[in-house]
Protein backbone atom coordinates (compact mmCIF):
# COMPACT_ATOMS: atom_id res chain seq x y z
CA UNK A 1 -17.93 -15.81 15.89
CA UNK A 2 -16.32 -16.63 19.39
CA UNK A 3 -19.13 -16.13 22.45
CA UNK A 4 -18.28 -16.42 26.29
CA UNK A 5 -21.09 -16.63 28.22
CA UNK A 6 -20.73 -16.18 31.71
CA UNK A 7 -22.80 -17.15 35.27
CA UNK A 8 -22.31 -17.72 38.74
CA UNK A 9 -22.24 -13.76 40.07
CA UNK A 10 -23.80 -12.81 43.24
CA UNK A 11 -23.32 -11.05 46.84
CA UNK A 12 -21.26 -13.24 49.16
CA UNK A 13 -19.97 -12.12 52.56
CA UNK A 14 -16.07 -11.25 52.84
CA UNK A 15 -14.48 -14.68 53.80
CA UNK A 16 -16.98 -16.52 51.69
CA UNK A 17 -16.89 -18.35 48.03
CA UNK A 18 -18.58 -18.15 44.52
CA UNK A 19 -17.80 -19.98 41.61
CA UNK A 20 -18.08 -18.50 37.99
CA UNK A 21 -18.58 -20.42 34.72
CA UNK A 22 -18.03 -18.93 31.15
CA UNK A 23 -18.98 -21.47 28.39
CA UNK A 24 -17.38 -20.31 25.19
CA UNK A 25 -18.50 -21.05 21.92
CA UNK A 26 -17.84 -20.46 17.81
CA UNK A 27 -14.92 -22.53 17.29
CA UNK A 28 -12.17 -24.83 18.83
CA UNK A 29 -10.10 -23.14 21.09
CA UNK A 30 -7.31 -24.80 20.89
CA UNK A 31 -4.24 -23.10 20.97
CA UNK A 32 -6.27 -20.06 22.49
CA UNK A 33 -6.20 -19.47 26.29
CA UNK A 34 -9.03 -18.22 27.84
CA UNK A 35 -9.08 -16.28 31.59
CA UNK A 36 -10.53 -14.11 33.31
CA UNK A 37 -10.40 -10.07 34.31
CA UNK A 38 -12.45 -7.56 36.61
CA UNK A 39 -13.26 -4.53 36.57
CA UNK A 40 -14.01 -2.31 39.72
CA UNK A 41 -16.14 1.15 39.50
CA UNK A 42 -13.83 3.74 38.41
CA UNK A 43 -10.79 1.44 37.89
CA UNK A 44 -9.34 -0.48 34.06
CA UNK A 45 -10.24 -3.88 33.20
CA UNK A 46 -7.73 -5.82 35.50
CA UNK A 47 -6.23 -9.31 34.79
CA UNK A 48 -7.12 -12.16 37.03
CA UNK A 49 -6.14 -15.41 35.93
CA UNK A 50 -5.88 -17.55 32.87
CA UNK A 51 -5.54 -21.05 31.73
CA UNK A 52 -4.18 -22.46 27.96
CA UNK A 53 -7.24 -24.26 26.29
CA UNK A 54 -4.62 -27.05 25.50
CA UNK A 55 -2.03 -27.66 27.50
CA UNK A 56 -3.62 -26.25 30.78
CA UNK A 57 -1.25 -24.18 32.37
CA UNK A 58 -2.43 -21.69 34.45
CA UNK A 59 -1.13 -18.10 35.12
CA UNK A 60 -2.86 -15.59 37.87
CA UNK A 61 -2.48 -12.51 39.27
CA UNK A 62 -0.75 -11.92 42.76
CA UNK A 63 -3.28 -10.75 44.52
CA UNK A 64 -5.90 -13.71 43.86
CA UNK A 65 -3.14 -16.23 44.26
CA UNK A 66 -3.51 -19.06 46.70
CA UNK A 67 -7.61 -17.88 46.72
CA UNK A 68 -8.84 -18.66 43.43
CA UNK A 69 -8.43 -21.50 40.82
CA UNK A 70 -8.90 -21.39 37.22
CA UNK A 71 -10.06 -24.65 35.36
CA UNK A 72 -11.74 -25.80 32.79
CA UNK A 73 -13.85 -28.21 30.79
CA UNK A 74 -12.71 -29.19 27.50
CA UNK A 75 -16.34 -31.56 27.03
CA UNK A 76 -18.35 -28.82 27.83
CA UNK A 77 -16.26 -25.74 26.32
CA UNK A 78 -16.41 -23.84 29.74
CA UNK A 79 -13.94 -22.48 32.04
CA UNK A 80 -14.33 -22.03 35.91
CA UNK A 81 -13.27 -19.64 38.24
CA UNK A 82 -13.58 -21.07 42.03
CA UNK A 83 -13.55 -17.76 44.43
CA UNK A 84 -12.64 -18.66 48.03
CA UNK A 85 -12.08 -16.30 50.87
CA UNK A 86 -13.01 -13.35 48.79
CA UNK A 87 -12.56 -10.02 50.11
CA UNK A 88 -13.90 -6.53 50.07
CA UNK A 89 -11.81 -5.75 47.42
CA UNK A 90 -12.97 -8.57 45.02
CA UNK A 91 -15.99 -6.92 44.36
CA UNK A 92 -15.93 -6.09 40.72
CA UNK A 93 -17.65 -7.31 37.39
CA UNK A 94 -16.06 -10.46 36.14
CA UNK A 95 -15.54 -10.91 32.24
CA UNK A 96 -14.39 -14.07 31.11
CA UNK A 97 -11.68 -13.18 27.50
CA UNK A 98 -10.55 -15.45 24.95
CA UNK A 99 -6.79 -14.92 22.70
CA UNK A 100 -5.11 -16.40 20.38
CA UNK A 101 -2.03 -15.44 22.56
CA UNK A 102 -2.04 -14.70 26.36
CA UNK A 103 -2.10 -11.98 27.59
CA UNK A 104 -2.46 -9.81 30.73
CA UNK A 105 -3.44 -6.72 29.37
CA UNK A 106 -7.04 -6.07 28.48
CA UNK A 107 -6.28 -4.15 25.42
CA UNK A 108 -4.59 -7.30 23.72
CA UNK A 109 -8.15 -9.33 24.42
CA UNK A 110 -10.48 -9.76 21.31
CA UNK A 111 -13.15 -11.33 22.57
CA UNK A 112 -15.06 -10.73 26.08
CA UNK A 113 -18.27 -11.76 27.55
CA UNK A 114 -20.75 -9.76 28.94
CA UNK A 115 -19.61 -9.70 32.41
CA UNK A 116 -20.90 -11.17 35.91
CA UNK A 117 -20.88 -8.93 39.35
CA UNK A 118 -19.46 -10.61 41.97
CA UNK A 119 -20.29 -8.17 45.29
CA UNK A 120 -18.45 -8.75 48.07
CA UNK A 121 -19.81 -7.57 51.42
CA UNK A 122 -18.38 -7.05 54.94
C-alpha cells in the first residue's frame, strides 16, 4: 500500500520561503511520478507541480513557475517542494499525490497524503 507522508508546513510572511518534504513509501515508484497539489478553503484540489520518479522531468503550474522547485530523492524515497517568494495566495493545504501516469487533475490521483498547511501572511 503506497503512503506519502508529508512535513515542512507552517506560517511564513508573503515574500518569504518554506520547503515541504513528502517521503513515500509501499513500493518502487518507478515509472510513477509523484507532485504536488493545494487546496484553498472553498476552492478544488489544484495542481502544483510534479516530477517523474525516473527520468526526472518536471512539469508545474503557471502560476508557481519561476517560484517553486520540485525535486526529489531517489535514496531516501522523498520528494521536495522548495517555496520561495510565496504569496498571499499560496496559502492552502499542500498534499503530496502519487500515479502511475501524470496527471494534472486531482480526480486522476490514487494516492494522496494527508496534507500540510502552508499559511501565508501579509
Amino acid at each position: 500500500q503506497v503512503q506519502l507522508v508529508e512535513s515542512g508546513g507552517g506560517l511564513v510572511q508573503a515574500g518569504g520561503s518554506l520547503r515541504l518534504s513528502c517521503v513515500a513509501s509501499g513500493r518502487t515508484f518507478d515509472g510513477y511520478t509523484l507532485g504536488w497539489f493545494r487546496q484553498a478553503p472553498e476552492k478544488e484540489r489544484e495542481f502544483v507541480a510534479s516530477v517523474v520518479w525516473k527520468g526526472g522531468w518536471t512539469h508545474y503550474a503557471d502560476s508557481v513557475k519561476g517560484r517553486f522547485t520540485i525535486s526529489k530523492d531517489n535514496a531516501k524515497n522523498t520528494v521536495y517542494l522548495e517555496m520561495n517568494n510565496l504569496k498571499l495566495e499560496d496559502t492552502a493545504a499542500y498534499y503530496c499525490a502519487a500515479s502511475a501516469i501524470p496527471a494534472t487533475e486531482a480526480r486522476f490521483i490514487p494516492f494522496w497524503g494527508q496534507g500540510t498547511q502552508v499559511t501565508v501572511s501579509s
